[in-house]
Protein backbone atom coordinates (compact mmCIF):
# COMPACT_ATOMS: atom_id res chain seq x y z
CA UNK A 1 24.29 192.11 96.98
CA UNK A 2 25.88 189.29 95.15
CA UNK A 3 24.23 185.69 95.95
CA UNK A 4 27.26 183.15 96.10
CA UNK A 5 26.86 180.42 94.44
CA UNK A 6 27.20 176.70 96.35
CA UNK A 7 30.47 174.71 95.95
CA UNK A 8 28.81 171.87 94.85
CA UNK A 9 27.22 173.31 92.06
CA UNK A 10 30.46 174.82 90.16
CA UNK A 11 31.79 172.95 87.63
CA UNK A 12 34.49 172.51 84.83
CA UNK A 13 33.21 173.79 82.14
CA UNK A 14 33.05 170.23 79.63
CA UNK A 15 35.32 171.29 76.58
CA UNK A 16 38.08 172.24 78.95
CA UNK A 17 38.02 169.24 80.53
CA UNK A 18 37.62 167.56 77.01
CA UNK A 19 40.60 169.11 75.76
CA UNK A 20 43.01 168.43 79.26
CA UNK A 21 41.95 164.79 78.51
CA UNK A 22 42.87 165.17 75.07
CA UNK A 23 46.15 166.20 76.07
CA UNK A 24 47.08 163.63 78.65
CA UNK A 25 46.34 161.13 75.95
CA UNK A 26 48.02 162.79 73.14
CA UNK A 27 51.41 163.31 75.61
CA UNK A 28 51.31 159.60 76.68
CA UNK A 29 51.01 158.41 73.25
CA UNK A 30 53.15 160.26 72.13
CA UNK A 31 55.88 159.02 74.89
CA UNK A 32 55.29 155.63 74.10
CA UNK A 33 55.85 155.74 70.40
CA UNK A 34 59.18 157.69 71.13
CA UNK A 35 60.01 154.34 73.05
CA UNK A 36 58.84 152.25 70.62
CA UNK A 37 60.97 154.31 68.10
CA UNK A 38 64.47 153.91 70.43
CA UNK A 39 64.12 150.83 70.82
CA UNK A 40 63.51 150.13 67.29
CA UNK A 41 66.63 151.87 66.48
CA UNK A 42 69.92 149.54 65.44
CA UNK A 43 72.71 149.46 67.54
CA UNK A 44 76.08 150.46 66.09
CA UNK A 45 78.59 147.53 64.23
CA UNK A 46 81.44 148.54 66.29
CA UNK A 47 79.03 147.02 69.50
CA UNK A 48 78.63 143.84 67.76
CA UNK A 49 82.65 143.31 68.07
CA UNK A 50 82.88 144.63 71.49
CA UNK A 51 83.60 141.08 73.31
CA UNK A 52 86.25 140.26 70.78
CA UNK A 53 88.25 143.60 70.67
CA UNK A 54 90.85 143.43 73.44
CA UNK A 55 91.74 146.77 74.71
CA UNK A 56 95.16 148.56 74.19
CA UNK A 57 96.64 147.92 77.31
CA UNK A 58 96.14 144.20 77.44
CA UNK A 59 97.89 144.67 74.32
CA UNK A 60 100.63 146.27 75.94
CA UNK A 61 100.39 143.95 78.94
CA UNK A 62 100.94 140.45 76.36
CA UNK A 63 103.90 142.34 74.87
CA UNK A 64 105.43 143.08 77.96
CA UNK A 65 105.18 139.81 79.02
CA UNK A 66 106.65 138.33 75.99
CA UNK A 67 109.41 140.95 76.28
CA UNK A 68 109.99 139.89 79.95
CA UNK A 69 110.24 135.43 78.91
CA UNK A 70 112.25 136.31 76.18
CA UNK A 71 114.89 138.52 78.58
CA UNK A 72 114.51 135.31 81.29
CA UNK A 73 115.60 132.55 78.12
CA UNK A 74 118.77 134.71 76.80
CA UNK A 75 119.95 135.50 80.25
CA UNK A 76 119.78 131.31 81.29
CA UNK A 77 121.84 130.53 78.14
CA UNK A 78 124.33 132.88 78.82
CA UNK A 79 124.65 131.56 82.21
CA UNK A 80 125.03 128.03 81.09
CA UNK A 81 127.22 128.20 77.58
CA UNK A 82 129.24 131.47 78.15
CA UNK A 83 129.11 132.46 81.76
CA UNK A 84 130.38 128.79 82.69
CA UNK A 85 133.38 128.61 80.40
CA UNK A 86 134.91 132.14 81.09
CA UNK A 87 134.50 131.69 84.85
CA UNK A 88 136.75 128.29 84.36
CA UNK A 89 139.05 130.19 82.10
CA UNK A 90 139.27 133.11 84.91
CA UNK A 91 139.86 130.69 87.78
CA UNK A 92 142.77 128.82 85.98
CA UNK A 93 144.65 132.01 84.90
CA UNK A 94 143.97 133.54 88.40
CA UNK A 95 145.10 130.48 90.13
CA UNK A 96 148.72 130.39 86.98
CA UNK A 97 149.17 134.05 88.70
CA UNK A 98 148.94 133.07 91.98
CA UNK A 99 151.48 129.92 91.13
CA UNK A 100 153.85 132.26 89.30
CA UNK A 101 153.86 135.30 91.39
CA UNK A 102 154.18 133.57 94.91
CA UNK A 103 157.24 134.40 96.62
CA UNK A 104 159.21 131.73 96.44
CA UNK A 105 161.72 130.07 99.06
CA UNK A 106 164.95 129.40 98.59
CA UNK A 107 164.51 125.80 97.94
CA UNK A 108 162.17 126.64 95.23
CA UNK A 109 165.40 128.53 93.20
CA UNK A 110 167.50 126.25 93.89
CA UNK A 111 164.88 123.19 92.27
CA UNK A 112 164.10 125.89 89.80
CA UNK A 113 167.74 126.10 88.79
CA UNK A 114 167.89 122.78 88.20
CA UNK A 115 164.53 122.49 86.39
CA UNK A 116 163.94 125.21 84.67
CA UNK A 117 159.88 123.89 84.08
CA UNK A 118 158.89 122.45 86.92
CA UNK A 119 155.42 121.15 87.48
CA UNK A 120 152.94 123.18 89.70
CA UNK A 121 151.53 120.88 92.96
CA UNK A 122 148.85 122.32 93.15
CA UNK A 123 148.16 122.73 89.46
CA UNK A 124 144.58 121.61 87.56
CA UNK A 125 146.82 119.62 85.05
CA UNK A 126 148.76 117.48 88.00
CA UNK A 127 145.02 116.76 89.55
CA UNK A 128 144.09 115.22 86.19
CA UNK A 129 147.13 113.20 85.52
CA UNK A 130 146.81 111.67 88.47
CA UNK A 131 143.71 109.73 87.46
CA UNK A 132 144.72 109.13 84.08
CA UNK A 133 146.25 105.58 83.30
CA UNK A 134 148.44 104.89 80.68
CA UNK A 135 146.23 102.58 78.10
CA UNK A 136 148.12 99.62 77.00
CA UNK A 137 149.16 98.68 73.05
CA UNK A 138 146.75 96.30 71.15
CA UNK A 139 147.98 92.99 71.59
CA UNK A 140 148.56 91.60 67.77
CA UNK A 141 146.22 88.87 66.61
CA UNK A 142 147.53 85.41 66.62
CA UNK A 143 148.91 84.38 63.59
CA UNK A 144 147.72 80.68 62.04
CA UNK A 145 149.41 78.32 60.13
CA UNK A 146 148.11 76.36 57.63
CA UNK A 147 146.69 73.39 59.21
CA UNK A 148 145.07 75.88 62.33
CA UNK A 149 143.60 77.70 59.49
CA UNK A 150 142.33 74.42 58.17
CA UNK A 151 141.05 73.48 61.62
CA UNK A 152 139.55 76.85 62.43
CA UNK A 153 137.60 76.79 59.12
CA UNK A 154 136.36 73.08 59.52
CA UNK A 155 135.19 73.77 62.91
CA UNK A 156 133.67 77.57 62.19
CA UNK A 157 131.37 75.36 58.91
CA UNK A 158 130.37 72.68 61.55
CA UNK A 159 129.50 74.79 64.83
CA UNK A 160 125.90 75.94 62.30
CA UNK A 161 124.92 75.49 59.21
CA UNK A 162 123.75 79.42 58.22
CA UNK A 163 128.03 79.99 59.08
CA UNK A 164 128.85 81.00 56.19
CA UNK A 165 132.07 82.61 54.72
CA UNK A 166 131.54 86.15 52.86
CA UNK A 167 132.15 86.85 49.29
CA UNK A 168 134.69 89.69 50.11
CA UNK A 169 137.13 87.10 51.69
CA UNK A 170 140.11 86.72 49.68
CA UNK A 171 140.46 82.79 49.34
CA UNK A 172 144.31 83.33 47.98
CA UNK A 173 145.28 85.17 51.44
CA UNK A 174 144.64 84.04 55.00
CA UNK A 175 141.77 84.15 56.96
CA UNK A 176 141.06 86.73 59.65
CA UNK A 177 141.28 84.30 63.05
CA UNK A 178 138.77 86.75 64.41
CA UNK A 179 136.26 85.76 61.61
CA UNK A 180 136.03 82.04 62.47
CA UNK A 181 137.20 82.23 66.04
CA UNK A 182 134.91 82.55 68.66
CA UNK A 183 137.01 83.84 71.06
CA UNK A 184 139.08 87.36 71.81
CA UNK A 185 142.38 86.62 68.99
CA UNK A 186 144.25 89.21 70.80
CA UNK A 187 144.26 87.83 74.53
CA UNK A 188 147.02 86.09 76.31
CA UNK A 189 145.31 83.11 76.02
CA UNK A 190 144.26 82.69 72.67
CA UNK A 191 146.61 80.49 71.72
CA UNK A 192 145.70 77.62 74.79
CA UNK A 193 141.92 78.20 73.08
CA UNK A 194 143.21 77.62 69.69
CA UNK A 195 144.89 74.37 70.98
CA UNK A 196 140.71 73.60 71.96
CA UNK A 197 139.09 74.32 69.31
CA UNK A 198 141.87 72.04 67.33
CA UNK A 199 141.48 68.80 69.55
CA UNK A 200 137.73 69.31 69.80
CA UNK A 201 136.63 69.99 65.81
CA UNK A 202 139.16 66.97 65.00
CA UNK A 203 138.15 64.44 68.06
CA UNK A 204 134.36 65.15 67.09
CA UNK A 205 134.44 64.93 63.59
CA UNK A 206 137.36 62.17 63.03
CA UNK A 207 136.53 62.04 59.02
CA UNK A 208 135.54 64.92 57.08
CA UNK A 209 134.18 65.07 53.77
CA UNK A 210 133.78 68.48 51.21
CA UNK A 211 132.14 66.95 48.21
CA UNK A 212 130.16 68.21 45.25
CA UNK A 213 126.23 67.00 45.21
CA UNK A 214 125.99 66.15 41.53
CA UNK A 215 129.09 64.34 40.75
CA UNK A 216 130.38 60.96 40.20
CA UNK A 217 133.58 60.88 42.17
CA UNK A 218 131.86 62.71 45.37
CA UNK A 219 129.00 59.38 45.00
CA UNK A 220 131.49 57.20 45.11
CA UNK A 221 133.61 58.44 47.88
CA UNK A 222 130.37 58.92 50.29
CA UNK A 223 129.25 55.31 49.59
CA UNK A 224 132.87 54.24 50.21
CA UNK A 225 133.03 55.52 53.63
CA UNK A 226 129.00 54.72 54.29
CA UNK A 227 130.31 51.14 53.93
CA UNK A 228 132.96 51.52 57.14
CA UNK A 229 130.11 52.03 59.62
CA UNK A 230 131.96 54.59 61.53
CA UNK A 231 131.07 56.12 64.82
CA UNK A 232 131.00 58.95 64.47
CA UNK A 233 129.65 59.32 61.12
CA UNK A 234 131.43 61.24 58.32
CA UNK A 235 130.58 65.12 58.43
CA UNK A 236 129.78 65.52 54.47
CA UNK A 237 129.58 68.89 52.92
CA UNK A 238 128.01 69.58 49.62
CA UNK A 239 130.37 72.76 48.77
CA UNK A 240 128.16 73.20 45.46
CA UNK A 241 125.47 73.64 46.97
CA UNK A 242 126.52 76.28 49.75
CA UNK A 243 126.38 80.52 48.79
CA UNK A 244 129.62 80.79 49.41
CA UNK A 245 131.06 78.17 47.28
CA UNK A 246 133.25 80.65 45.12
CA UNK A 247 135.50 81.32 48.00
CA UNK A 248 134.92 78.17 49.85
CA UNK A 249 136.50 75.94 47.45
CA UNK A 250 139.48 77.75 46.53
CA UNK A 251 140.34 78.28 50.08
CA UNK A 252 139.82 74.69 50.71
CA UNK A 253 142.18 73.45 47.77
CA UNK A 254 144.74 76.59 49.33
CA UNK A 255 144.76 74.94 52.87
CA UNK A 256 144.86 71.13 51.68
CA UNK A 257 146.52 71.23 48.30
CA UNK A 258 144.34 69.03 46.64
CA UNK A 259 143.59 69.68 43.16
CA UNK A 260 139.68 69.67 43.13
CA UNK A 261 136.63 68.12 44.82
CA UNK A 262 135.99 65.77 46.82
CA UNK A 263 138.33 66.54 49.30
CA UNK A 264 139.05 63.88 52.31
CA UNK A 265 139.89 64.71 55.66
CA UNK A 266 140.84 61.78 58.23
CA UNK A 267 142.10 63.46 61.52
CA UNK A 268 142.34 66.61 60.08
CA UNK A 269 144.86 65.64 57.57
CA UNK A 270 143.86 66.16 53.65
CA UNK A 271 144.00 62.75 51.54
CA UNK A 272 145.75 63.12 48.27
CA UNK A 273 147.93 65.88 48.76
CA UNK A 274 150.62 64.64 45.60
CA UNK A 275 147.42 64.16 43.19
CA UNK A 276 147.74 66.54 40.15
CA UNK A 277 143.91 66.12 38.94
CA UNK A 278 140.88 65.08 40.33
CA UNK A 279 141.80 61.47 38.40
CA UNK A 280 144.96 61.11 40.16
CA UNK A 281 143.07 61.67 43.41
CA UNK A 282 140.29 59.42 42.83
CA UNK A 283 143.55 56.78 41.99
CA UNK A 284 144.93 57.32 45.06
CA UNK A 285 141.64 56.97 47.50
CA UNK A 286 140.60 53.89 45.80
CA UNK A 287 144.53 52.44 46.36
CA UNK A 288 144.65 53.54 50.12
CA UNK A 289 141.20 52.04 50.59
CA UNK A 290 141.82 48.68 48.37
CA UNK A 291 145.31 47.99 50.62
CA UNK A 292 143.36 49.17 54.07
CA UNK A 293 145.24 52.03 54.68
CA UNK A 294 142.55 54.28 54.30
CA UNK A 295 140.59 51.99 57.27
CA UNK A 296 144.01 51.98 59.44
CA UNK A 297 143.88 56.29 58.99
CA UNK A 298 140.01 56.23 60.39
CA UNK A 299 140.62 54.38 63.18
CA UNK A 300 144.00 56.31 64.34
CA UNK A 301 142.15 59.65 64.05
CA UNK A 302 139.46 58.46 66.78
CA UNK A 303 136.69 56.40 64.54
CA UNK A 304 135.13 53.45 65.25
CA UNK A 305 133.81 50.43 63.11
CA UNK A 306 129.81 49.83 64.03
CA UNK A 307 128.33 46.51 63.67
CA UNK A 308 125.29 48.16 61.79
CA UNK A 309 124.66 50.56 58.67
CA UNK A 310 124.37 54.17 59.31
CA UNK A 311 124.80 56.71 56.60
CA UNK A 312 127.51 60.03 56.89
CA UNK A 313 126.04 63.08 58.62
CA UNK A 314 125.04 66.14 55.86
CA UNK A 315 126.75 69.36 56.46
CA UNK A 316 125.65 72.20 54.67
């Protein structure tokens, strides 16, 4: 008979249960190196671009778009430069067909005898005529003589001192009215505001003097008048001294025929008009002033004598 051994007393024998140890340790470590190994590992360069590589069809889906807002632009400007023009050019040949192909009554041929062209009531062109006006012809300028030249000039030099006449004037031809008249030269009234300008440059400036700053003669004819005390006071220009002296002083001795500077105007009327020289004036002013003739001339053109000194007023 076999005796049976008790449970408690069988064991494993030790070096199996060595070596099963042995294993579980050798298997775990060896799964955790195999991790530490993958993770070790580097990941591919085509990851590393992965957020900034857009896919194919969001390729596809920016072209089409771009396709799509290209086809939306051309198809606008067709509608608005082409499409508009040939549908006006359609509607006025349909609605020339519709004119000329009506059937017409016999009043129609008989007007049609007699005008062979007639125009079309109900026609684009009649529409259009109707609010056209006829435009009227330029009105010429007005024409100046002489002494409204004269005037115009004296009162376009004393209305501001910067008024100045350009170089490209000719001085040998008249002036343009329009360049030292303030007003439209081509209205129907011009002429009444000529007459203005006239009676106003001459009644506010009774004496006028264009004189030369550095000269003798032009010294003597300011302190001459100084010494009359007239109210107003003598408008003096010193043409030397002005830019536009070149023209100025031909055209002055062109609109008062006096040979040279200083030139004397009493009402608008030049002083020394026979002289041939500036000698022969200067003989003449001191005569008219020595017999009181020159004195008699200021007070007809509007001056008045003062009581007390006052000196002429500077034009430039």
């Amino acid at each position: 008979m076999h005796r049976r051994t008790p449970s408690h007393q069988l064991s494993l024998p030790p070096r199996a249960t060595k070596d099963s140890s042995n294993t579980n340790t050798e298997s775990s470590s060896s799964r955790s190196l195999c991790n530490g190994t993958m993770s070790s590992l580097p990941l591919p360069v085509t990851s590393l671009f992965h957020p900034f590589h857009s896919p194919r069809k969001h390729r596809l889906k920016h072209r089409t778009i771009l396709f799509a807002l290209f086809g939306l632009v051309a198809f606008t400007c067709y509608l608005l430069f082409i499409s508009g023009t040939t549908l006006d050019i359609e509607k006025s040949l349909l609605t020339h067909v519709q004119d000329h192909d009506r059937v017409r009554a016999p009043s129609d041929l008989r007007q049609l005898a007699v005008n062979p062209n007639p125009v079309v009531p109900n026609s684009r062109y009649q529409k259009n005529q109707q609010h056209l006006q006829p435009v009227p012809p330029l009105r010429p300028q007005i024409s100046l003589s002489p002494s409204e030249e004269l005037a115009a000039l004296s009162a376009f030099l004393a209305a501001l001192p910067y008024n100045v006449i350009p170089t490209t004037v000719d001085p040998n031809r008249p002036l343009d009215p329009q360049l030292v008249l303030d007003f439209d030269t081509r209205s129907e009234t011009s002429k009444e505001e000529l007459d203005k300008v006239i009676d106003e440059v001459w009644t506010r400036y009774p004496v006028m003097l264009f004189t030369k700053l550095h000269s003798a003669d032009s010294r003597e004819i300011r302190y001459m008048f100084s010494n009359m005390n007239l109210n107003p006071a003598p408008l003096v220009f010193d043409v030397d001294q002005r830019e536009d002296a070149q023209v100025l002083i031909p055209l002055l001795m062109r609109l008062t025929h006096v040979p040279s500077l200083p030139i004397v105007l009493i009402g608008g009327q030049p002083v020394g008009t026979d002289a041939q020289d500036t000698k022969s004036l200067m003989v003449e002013i001191r005569r008219l002033q020595a017999s009181g003739e020159l004195s008699h001339r200021v007070l007809e053109a509007g001056a008045k004598v003062q009581t007390g000194k006052k000196k002429g007023k500077k034009g430039k």
